[in-house]
N, C-alpha and C. Protein backbone atom coordinates (compact mmCIF):
# COMPACT_ATOMS: atom_id res chain seq x y z
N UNK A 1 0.84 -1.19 0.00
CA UNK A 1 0.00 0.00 0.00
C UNK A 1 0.89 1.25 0.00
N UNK A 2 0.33 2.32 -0.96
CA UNK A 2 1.07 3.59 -1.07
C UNK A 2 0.79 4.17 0.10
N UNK A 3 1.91 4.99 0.60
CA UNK A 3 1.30 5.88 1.78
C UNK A 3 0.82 7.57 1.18
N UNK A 4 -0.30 8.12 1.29
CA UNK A 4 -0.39 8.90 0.97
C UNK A 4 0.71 10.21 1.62
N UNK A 5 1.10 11.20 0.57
CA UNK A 5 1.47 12.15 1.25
C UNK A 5 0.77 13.05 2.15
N UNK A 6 1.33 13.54 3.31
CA UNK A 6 0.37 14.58 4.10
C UNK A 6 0.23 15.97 3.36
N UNK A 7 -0.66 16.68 3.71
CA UNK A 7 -0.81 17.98 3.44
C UNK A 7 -0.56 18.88 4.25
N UNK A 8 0.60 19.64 3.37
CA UNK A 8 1.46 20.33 4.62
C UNK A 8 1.18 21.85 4.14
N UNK A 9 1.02 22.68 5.14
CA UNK A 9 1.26 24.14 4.84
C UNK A 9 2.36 24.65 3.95
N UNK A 10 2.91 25.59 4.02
CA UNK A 10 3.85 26.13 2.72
C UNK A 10 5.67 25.95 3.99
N UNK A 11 5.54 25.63 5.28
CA UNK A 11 6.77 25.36 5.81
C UNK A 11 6.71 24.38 5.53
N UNK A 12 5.83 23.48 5.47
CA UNK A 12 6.43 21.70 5.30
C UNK A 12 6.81 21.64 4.04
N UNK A 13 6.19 22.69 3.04
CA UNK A 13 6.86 22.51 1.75
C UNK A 13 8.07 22.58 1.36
N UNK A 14 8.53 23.86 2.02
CA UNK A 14 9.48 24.72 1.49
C UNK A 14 10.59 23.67 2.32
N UNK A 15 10.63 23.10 3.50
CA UNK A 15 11.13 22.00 4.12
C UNK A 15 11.61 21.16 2.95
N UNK A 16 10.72 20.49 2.25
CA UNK A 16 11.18 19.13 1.79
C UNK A 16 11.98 19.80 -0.03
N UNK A 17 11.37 20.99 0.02
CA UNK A 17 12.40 22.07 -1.06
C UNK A 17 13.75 21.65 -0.33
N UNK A 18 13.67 22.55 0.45
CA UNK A 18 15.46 22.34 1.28
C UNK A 18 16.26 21.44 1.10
N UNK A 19 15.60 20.69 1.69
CA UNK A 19 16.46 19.57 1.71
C UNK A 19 16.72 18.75 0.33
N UNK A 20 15.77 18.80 -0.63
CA UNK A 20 15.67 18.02 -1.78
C UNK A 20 16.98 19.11 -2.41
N UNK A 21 16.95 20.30 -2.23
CA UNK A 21 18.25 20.89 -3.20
C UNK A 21 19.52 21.27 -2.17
N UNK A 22 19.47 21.24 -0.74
CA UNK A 22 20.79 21.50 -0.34
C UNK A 22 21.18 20.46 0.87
N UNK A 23 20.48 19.82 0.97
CA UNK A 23 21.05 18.40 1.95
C UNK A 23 20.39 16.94 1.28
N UNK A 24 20.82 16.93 0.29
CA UNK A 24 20.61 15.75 -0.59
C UNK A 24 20.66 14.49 0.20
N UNK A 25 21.78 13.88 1.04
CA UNK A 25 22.10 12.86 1.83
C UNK A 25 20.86 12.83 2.41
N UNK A 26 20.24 13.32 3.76
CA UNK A 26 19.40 13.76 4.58
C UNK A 26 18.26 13.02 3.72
N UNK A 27 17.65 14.40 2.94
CA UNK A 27 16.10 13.98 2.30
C UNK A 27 16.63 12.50 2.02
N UNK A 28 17.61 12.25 1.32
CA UNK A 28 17.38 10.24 0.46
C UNK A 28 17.60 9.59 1.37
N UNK A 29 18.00 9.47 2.88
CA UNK A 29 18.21 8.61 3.86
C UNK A 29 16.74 8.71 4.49
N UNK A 30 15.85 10.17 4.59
CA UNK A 30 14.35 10.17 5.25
C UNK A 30 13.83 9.65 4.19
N UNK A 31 13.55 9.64 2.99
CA UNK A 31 13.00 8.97 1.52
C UNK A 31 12.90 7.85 1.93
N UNK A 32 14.54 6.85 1.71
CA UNK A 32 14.51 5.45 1.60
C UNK A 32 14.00 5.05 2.81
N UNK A 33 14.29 5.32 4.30
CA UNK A 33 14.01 4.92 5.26
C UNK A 33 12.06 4.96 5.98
N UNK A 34 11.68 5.94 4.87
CA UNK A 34 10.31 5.86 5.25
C UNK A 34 9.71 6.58 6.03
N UNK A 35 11.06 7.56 6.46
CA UNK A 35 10.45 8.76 7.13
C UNK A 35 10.40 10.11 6.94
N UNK A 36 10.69 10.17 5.71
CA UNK A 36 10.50 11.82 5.16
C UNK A 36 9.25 12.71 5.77
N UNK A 37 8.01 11.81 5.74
CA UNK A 37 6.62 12.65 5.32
C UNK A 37 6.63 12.24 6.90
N UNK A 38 6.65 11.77 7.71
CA UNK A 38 7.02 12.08 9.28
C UNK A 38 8.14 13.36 10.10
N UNK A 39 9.21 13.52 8.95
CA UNK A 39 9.68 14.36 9.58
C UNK A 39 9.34 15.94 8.62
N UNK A 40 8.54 15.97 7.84
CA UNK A 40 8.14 16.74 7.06
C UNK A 40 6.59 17.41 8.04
N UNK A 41 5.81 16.55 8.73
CA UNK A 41 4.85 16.95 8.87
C UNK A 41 5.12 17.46 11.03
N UNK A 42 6.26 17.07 11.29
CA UNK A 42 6.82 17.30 12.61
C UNK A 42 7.77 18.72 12.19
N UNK A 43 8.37 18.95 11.25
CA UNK A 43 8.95 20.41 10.87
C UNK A 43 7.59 21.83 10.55
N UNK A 44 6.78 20.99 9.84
CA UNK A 44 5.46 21.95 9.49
C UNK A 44 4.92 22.36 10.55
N UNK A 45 4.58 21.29 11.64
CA UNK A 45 3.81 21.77 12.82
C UNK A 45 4.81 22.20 13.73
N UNK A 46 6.12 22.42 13.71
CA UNK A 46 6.19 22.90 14.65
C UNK A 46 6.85 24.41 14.17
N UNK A 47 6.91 24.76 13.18
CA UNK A 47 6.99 26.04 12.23
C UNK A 47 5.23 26.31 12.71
N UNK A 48 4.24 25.94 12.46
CA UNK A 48 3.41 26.62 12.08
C UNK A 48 2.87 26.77 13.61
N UNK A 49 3.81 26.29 15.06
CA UNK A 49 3.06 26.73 16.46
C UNK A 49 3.66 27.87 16.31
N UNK A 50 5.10 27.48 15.75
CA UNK A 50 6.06 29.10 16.21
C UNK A 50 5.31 30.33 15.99
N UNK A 51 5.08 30.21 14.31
CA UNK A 51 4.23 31.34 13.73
C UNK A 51 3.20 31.64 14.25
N UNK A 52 2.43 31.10 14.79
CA UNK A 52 1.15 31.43 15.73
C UNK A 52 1.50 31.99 16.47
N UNK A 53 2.30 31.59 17.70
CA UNK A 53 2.78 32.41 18.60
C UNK A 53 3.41 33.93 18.60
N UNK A 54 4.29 33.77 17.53
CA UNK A 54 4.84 35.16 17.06
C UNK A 54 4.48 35.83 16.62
N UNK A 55 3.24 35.72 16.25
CA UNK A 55 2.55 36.73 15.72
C UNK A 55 1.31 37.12 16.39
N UNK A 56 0.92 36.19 17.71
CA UNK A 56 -0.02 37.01 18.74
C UNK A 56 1.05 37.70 19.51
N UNK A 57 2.15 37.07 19.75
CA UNK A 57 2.62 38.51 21.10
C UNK A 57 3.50 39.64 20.20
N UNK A 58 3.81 38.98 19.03
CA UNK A 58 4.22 40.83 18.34
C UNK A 58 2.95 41.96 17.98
N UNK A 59 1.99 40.97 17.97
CA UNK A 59 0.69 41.98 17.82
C UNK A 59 0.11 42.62 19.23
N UNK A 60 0.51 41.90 20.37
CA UNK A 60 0.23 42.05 21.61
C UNK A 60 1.21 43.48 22.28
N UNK A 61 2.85 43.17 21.49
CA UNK A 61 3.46 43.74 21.73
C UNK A 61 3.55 45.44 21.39
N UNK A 62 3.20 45.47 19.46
CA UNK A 62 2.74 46.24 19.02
C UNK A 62 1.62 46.98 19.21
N UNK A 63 0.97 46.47 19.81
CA UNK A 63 -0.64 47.33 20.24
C UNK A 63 -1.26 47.42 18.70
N UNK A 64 -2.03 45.97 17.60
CA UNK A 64 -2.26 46.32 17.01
C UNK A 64 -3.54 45.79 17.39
N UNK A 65 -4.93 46.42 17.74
CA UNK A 65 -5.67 45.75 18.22
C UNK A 65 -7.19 45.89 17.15
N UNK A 66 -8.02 45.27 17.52
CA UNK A 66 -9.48 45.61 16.74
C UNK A 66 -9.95 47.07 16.71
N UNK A 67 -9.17 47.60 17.23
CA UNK A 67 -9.94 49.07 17.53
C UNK A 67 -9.03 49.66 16.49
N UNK A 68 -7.99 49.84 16.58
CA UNK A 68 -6.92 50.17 15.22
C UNK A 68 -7.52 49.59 14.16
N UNK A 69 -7.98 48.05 13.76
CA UNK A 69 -8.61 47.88 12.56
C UNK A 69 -9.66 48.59 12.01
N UNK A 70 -10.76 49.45 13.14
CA UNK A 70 -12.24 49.36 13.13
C UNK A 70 -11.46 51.07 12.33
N UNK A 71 -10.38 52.02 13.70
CA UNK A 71 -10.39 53.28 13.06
C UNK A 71 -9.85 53.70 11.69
N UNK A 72 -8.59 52.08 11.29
CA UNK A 72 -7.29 52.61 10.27
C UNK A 72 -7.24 51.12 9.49
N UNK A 73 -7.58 51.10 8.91
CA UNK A 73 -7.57 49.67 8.34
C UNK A 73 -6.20 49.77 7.64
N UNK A 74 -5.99 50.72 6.74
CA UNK A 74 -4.80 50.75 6.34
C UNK A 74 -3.11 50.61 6.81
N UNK A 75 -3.73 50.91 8.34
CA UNK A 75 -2.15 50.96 9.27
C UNK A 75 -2.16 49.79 9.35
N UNK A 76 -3.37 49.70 10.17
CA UNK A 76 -3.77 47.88 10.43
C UNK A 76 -2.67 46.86 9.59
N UNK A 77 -3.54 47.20 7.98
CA UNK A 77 -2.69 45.99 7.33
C UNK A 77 -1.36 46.59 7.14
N UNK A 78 -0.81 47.39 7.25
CA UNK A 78 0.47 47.43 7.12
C UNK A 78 1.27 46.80 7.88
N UNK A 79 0.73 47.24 9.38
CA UNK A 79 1.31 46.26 11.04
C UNK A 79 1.20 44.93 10.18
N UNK A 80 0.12 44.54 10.05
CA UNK A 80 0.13 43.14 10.25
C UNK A 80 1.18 42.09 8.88
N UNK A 81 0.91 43.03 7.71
CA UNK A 81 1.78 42.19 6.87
C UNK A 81 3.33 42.80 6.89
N UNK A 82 3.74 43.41 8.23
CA UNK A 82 5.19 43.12 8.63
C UNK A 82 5.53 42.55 9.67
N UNK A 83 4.42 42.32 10.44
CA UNK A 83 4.62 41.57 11.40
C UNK A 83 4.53 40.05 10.75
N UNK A 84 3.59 39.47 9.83
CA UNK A 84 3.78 38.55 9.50
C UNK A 84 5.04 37.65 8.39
N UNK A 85 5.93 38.97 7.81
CA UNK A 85 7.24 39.10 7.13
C UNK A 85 8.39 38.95 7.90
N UNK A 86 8.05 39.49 9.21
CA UNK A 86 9.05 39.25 10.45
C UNK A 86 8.66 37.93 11.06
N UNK A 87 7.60 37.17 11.27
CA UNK A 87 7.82 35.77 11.66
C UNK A 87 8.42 34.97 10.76
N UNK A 88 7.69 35.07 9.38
CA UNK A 88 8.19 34.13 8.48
C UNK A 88 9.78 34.40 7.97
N UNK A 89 10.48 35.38 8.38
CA UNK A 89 11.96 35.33 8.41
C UNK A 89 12.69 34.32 9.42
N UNK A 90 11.76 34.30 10.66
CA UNK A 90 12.18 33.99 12.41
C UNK A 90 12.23 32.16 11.96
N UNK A 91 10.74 32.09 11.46
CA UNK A 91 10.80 30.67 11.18
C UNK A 91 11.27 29.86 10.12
N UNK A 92 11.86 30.52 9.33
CA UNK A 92 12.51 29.97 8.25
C UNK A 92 13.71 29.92 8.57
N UNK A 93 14.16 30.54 9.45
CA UNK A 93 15.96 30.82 9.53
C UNK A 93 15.82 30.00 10.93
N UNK A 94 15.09 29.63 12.13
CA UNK A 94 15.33 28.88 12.94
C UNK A 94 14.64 27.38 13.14
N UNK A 95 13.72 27.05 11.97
CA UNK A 95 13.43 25.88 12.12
C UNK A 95 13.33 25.60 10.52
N UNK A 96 13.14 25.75 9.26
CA UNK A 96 13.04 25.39 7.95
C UNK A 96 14.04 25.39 7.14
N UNK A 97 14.94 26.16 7.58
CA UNK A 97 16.20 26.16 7.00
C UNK A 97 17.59 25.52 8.03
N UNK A 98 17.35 24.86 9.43
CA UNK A 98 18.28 24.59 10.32
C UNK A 98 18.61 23.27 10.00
């Protein structure tokens, strides 16, 4: 029986990117051994707690709250799509790319 692949967010992707072009050994030893899509879906989730987290207490930190959305929508999304440019740097450089 085939094992299906899991469905991974865009860190479990960019994960098995990695490794498929700069740690070749690695991915074909998790490949042959049967545990790629185990350690693919244990890198995704734990990229995707980080990102959760980092991005409620930088928003916590920032004071970007519903009331800023309701008066400035525009600041709003600005906060938020750098705050979310600043996690996805945090988690790519300490768990997707390590």
């Amino acid at each position: 029986m085939i094992e299906e692949p899991p469905t991974l967010s865009k860190y479990g992707r960019m994960r098995a990117k990695y490794l498929k072009e700069h740690k070749k050994v690695l991915y074909f030893n998790l490949l042959t051994s049967g545990k790629l899509n185990e350690h693919l879906v244990e890198i995704d989730t734990s990229a995707c707690n980080m990102a959760e987290y980092l991005i409620k207490e930088m928003v916590r930190k920032q004071g970007v709250t519903e009331q800023l959305k309701a008066e400035d929508m525009m600041k709003w999304v600005g906060m938020m799509n750098n705050i979310r440019a600043c996690v996805d740097e945090i988690v790519l450089n300490d768990i997707v790319y390590s």
